[in-house]
C-alpha atoms as a PDB file:
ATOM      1  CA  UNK A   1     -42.221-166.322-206.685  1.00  0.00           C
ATOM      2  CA  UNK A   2     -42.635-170.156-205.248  1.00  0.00           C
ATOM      3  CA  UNK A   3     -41.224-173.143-207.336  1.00  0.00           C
ATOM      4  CA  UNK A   4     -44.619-174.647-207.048  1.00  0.00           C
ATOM      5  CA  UNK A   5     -46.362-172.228-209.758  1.00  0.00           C
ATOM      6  CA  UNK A   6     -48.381-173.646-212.596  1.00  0.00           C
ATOM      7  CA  UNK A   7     -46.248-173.893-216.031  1.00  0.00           C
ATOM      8  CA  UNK A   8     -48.244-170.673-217.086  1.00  0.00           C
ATOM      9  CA  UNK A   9     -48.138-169.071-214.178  1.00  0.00           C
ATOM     10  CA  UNK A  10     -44.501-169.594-214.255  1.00  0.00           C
ATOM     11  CA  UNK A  11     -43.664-168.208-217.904  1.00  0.00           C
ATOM     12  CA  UNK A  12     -46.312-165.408-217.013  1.00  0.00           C
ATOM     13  CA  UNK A  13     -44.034-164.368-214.073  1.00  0.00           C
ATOM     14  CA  UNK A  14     -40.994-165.217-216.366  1.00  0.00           C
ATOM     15  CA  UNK A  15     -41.657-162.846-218.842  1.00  0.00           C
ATOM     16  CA  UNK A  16     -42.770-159.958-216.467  1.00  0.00           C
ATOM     17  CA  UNK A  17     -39.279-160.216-214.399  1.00  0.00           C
ATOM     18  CA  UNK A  18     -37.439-160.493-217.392  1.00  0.00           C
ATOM     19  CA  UNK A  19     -39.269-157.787-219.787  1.00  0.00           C
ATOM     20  CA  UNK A  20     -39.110-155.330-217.164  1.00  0.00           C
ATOM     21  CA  UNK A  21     -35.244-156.224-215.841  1.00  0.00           C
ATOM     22  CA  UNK A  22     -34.229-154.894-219.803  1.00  0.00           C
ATOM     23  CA  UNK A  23     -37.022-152.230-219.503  1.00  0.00           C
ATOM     24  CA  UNK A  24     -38.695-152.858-222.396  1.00  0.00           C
ATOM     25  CA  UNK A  25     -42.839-152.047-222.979  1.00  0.00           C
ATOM     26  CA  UNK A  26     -44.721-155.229-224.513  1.00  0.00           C
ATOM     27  CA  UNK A  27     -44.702-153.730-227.775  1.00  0.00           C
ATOM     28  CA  UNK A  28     -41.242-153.528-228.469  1.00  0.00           C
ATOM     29  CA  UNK A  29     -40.430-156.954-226.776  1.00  0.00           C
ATOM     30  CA  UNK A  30     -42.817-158.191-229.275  1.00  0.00           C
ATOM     31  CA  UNK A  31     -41.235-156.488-231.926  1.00  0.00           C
ATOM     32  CA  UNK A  32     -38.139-158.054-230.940  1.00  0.00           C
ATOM     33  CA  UNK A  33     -39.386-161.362-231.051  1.00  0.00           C
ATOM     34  CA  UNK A  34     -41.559-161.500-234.071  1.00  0.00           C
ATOM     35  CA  UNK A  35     -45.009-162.023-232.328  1.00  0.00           C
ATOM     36  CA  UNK A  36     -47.931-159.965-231.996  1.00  0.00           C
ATOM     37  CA  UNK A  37     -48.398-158.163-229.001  1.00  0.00           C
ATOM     38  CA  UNK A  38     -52.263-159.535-227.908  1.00  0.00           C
ATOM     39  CA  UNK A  39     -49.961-163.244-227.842  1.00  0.00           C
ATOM     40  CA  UNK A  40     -47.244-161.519-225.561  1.00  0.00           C
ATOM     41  CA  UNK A  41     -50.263-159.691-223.554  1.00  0.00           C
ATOM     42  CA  UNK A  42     -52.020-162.850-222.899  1.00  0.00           C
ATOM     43  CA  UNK A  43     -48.966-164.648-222.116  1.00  0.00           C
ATOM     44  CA  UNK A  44     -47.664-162.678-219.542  1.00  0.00           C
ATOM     45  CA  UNK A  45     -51.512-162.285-218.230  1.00  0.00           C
ATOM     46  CA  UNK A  46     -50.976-166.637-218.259  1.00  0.00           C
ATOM     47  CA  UNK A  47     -53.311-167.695-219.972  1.00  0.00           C
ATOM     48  CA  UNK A  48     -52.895-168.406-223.986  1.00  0.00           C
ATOM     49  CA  UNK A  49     -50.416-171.879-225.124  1.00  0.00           C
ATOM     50  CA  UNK A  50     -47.500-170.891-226.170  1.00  0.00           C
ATOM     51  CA  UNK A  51     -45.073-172.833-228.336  1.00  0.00           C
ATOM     52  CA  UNK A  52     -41.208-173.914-227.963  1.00  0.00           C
ATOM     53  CA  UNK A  53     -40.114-171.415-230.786  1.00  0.00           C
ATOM     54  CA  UNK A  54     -42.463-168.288-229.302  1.00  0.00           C
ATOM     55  CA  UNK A  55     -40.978-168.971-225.832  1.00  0.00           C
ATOM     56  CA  UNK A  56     -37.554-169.215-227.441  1.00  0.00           C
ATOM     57  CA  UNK A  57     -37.992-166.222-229.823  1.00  0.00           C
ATOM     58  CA  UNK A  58     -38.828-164.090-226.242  1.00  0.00           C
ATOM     59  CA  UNK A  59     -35.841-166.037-224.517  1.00  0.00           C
ATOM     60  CA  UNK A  60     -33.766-164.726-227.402  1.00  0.00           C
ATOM     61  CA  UNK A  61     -35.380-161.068-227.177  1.00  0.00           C
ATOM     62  CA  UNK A  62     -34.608-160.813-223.614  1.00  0.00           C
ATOM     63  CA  UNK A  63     -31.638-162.171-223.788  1.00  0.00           C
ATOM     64  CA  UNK A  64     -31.831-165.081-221.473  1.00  0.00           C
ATOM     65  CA  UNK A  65     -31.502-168.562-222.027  1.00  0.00           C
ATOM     66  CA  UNK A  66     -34.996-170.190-222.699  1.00  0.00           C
ATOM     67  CA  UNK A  67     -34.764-172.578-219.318  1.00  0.00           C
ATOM     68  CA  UNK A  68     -34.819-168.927-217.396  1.00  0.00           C
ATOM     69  CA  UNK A  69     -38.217-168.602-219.044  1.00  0.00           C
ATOM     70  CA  UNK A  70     -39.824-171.954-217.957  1.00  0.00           C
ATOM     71  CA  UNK A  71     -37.774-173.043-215.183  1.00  0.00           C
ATOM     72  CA  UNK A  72     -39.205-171.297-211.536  1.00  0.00           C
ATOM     73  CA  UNK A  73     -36.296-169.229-210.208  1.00  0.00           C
ATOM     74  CA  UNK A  74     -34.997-169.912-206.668  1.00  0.00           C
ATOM     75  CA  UNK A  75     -35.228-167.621-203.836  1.00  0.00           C
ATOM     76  CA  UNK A  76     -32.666-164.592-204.574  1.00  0.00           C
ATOM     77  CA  UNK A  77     -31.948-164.278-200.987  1.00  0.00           C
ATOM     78  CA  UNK A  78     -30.542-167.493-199.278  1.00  0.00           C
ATOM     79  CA  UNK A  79     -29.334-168.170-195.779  1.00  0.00           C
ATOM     80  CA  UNK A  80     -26.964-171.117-194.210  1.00  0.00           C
ATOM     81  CA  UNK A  81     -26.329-171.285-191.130  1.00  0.00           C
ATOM     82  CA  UNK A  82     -23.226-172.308-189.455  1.00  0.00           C
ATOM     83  CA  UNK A  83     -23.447-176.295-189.346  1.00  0.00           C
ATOM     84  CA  UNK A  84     -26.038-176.176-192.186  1.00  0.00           C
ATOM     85  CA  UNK A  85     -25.631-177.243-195.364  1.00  0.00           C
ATOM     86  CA  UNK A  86     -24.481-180.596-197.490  1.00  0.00           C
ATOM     87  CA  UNK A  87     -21.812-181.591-196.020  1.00  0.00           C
ATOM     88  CA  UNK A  88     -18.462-183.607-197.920  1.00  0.00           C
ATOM     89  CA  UNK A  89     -15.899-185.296-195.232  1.00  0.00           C
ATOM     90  CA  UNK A  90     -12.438-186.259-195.957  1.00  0.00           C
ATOM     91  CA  UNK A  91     -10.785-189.719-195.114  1.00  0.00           C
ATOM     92  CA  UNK A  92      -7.858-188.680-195.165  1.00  0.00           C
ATOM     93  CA  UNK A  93      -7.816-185.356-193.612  1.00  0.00           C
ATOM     94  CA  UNK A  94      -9.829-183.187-190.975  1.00  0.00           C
ATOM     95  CA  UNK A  95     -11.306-181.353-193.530  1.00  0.00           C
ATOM     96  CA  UNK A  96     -14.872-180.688-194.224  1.00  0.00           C
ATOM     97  CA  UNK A  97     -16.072-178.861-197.565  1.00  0.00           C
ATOM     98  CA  UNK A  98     -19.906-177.829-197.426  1.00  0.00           C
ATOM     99  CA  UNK A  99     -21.280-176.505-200.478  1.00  0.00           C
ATOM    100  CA  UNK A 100     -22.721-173.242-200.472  1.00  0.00           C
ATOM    101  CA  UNK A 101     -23.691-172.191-204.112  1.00  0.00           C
ATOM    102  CA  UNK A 102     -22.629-174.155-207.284  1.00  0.00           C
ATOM    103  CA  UNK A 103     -21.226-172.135-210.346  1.00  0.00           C
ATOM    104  CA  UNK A 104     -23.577-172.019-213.098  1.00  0.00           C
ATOM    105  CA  UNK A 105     -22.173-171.645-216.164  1.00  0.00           C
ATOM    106  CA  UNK A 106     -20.207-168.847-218.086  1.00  0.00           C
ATOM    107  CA  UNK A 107     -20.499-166.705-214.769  1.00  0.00           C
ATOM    108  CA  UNK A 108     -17.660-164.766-213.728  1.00  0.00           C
ATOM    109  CA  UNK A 109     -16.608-164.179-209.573  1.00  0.00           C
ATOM    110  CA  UNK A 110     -14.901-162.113-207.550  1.00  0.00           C
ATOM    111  CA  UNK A 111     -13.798-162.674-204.381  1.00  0.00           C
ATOM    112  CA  UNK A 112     -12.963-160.230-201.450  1.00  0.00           C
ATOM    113  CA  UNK A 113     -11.744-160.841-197.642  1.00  0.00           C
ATOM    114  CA  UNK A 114     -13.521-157.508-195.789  1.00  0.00           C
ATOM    115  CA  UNK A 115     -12.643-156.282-192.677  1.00  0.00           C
ATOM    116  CA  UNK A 116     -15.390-154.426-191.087  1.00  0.00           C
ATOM    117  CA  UNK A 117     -16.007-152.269-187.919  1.00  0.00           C
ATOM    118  CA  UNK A 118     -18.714-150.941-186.107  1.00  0.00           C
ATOM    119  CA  UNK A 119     -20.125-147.091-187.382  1.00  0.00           C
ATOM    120  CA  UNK A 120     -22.006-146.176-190.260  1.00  0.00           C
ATOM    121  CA  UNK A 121     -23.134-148.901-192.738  1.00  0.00           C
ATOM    122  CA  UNK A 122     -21.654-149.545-196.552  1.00  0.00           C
ATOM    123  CA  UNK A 123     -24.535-149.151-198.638  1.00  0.00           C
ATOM    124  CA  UNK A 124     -23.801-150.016-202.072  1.00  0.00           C
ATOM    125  CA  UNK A 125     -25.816-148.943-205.409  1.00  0.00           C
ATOM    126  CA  UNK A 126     -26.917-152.090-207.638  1.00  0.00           C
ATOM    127  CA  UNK A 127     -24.207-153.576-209.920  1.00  0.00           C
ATOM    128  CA  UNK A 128     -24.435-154.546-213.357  1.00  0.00           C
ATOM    129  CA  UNK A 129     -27.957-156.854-214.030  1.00  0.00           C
ATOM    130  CA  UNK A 130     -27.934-160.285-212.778  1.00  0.00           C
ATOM    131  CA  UNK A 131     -25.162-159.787-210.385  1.00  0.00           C
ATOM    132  CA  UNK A 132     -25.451-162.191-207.178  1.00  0.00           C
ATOM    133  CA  UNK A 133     -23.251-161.383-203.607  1.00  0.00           C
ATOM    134  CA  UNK A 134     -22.397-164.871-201.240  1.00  0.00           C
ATOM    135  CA  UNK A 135     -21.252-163.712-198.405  1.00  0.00           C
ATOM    136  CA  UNK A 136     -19.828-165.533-195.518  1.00  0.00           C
ATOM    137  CA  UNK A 137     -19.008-164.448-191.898  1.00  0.00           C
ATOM    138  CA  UNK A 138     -15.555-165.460-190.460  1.00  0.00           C
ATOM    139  CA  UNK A 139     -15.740-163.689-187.708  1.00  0.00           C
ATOM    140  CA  UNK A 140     -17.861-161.157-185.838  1.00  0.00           C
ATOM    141  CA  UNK A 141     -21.586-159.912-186.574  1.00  0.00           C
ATOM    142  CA  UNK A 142     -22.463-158.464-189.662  1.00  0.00           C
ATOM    143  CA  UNK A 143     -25.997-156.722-190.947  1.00  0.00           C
ATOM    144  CA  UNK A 144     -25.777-157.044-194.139  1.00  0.00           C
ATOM    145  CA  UNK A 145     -28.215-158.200-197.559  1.00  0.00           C
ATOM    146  CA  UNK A 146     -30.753-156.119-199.058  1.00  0.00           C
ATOM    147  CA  UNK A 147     -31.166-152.673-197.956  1.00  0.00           C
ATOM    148  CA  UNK A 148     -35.009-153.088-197.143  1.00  0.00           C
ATOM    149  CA  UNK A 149     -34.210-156.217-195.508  1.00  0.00           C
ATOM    150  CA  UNK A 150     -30.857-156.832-194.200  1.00  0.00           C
ATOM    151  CA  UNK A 151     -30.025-160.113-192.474  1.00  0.00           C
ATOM    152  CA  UNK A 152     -27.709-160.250-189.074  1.00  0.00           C
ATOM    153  CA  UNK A 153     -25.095-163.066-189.625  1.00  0.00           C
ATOM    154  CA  UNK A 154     -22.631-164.554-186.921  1.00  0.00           C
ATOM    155  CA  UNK A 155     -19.516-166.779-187.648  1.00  0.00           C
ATOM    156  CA  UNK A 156     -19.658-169.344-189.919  1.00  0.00           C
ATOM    157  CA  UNK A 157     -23.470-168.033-191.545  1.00  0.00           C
ATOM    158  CA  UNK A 158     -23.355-167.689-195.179  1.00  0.00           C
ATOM    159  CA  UNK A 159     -25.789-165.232-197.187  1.00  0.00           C
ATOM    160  CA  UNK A 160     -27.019-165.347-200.944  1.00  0.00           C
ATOM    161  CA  UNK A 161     -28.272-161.688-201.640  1.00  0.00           C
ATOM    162  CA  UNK A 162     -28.843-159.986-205.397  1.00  0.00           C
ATOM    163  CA  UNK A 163     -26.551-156.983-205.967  1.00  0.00           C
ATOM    164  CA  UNK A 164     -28.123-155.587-208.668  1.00  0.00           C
ATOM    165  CA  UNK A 165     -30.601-154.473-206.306  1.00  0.00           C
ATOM    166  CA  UNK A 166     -29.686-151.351-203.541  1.00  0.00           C
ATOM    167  CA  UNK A 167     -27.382-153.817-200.482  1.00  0.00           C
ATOM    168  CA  UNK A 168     -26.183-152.827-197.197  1.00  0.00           C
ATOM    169  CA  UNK A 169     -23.267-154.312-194.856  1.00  0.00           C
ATOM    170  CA  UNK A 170     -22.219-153.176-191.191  1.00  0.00           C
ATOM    171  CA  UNK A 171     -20.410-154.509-188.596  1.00  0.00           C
ATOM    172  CA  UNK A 172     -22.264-155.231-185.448  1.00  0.00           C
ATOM    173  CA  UNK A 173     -18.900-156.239-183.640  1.00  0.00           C
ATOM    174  CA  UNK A 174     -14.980-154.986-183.756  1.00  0.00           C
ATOM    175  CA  UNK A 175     -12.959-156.656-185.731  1.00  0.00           C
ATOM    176  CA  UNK A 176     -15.618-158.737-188.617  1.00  0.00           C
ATOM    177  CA  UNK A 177     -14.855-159.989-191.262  1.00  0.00           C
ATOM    178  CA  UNK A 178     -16.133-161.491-194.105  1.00  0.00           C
ATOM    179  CA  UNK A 179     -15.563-163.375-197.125  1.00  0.00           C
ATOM    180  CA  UNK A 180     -17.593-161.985-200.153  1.00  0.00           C
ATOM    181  CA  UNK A 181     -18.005-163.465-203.975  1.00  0.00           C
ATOM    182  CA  UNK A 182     -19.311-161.150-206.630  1.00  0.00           C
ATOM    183  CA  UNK A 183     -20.749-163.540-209.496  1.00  0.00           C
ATOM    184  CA  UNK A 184     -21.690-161.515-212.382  1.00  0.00           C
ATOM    185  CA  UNK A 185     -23.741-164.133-214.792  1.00  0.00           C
END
């Protein structure tokens, strides 16, 4: 979805992704939230005016805060390249930190070093809803992101990729590795 939707067009999409990410029909979400079903039909359909408390009675039925509802989501896959990115320089030091992701909060991260060689790929089933992978390439090649469309990454690249969706990762070179964060939000 682009950032640049209409407000309705935006909590149309909203609601879709999110009603169907819990799997539940429009008549139970509605339920849930204490609104009839024609008012959750024509808002996900975008048209209709919905107020604060509807939007946050849905937030609450879905289980989301209501900003997720309102708010256009980002891309869910992201790439840096080496040398890309905001870059913060030390005075005292030669030490550059370039920010990658920020932490939004009440998530929860893991972090793993893998070392990866060439032969069959690691395809990995989705985790637990709303978890996110950042990975980031020390050294080698690596095809890796979602399975229909996996990324190749060098040294230094960085990739944003959801992990609650089917992911792949395979070494293109001997001796890759890779730093990868599991945030589970």
């Amino acid at each position: 979805m682009s950032n640049t939707g209409a407000p309705l067009e935006v909590i149309a999409a909203s609601l879709r992704r999110e009603r169907e990410r819990v799997g539940l029909s429009l008549s139970e979400l509605a339920k849930r939230a204490g609104i009839a079903k024609s008012t959750l039909s024509q808002l996900e359909a975008g048209s209709g005016n919905p107020s604060v408390e509807t939007l946050w009675a849905l937030g609450v039925a879905l289980g989301v805060p209501f900003s997720r509802l309102v708010d256009p989501p980002v891309a869910r896959v992201q790439v840096i390249r080496a040398g890309e990115g905001p870059a913060i320089y030390s005075e005292r030091a030669h030490y550059t930190a370039t920010l990658l992701a920020s932490c939004p909060p009440g998530a929860r991260r893991d972090i793993y070093v893998l070392d990866l060689e060439p032969g069959n790929p690691r395809e990995s089933e989705p985790h637990m809803a709303g978890t996110v992978e950042h990975m980031i390439v020390s050294r080698g090649r690596v095809l890796a992101g979602p399975q229909n469309e996996p990324i190749e990454l060098g040294p230094g690249d960085y990739l944003l990729y959801p992990g609650d969706l089917p992911h792949t990762c395979a070494a293109l070179e001997q001796g890759t590795s890779v730093v990868l964060v599991m945030e589970h939000v």
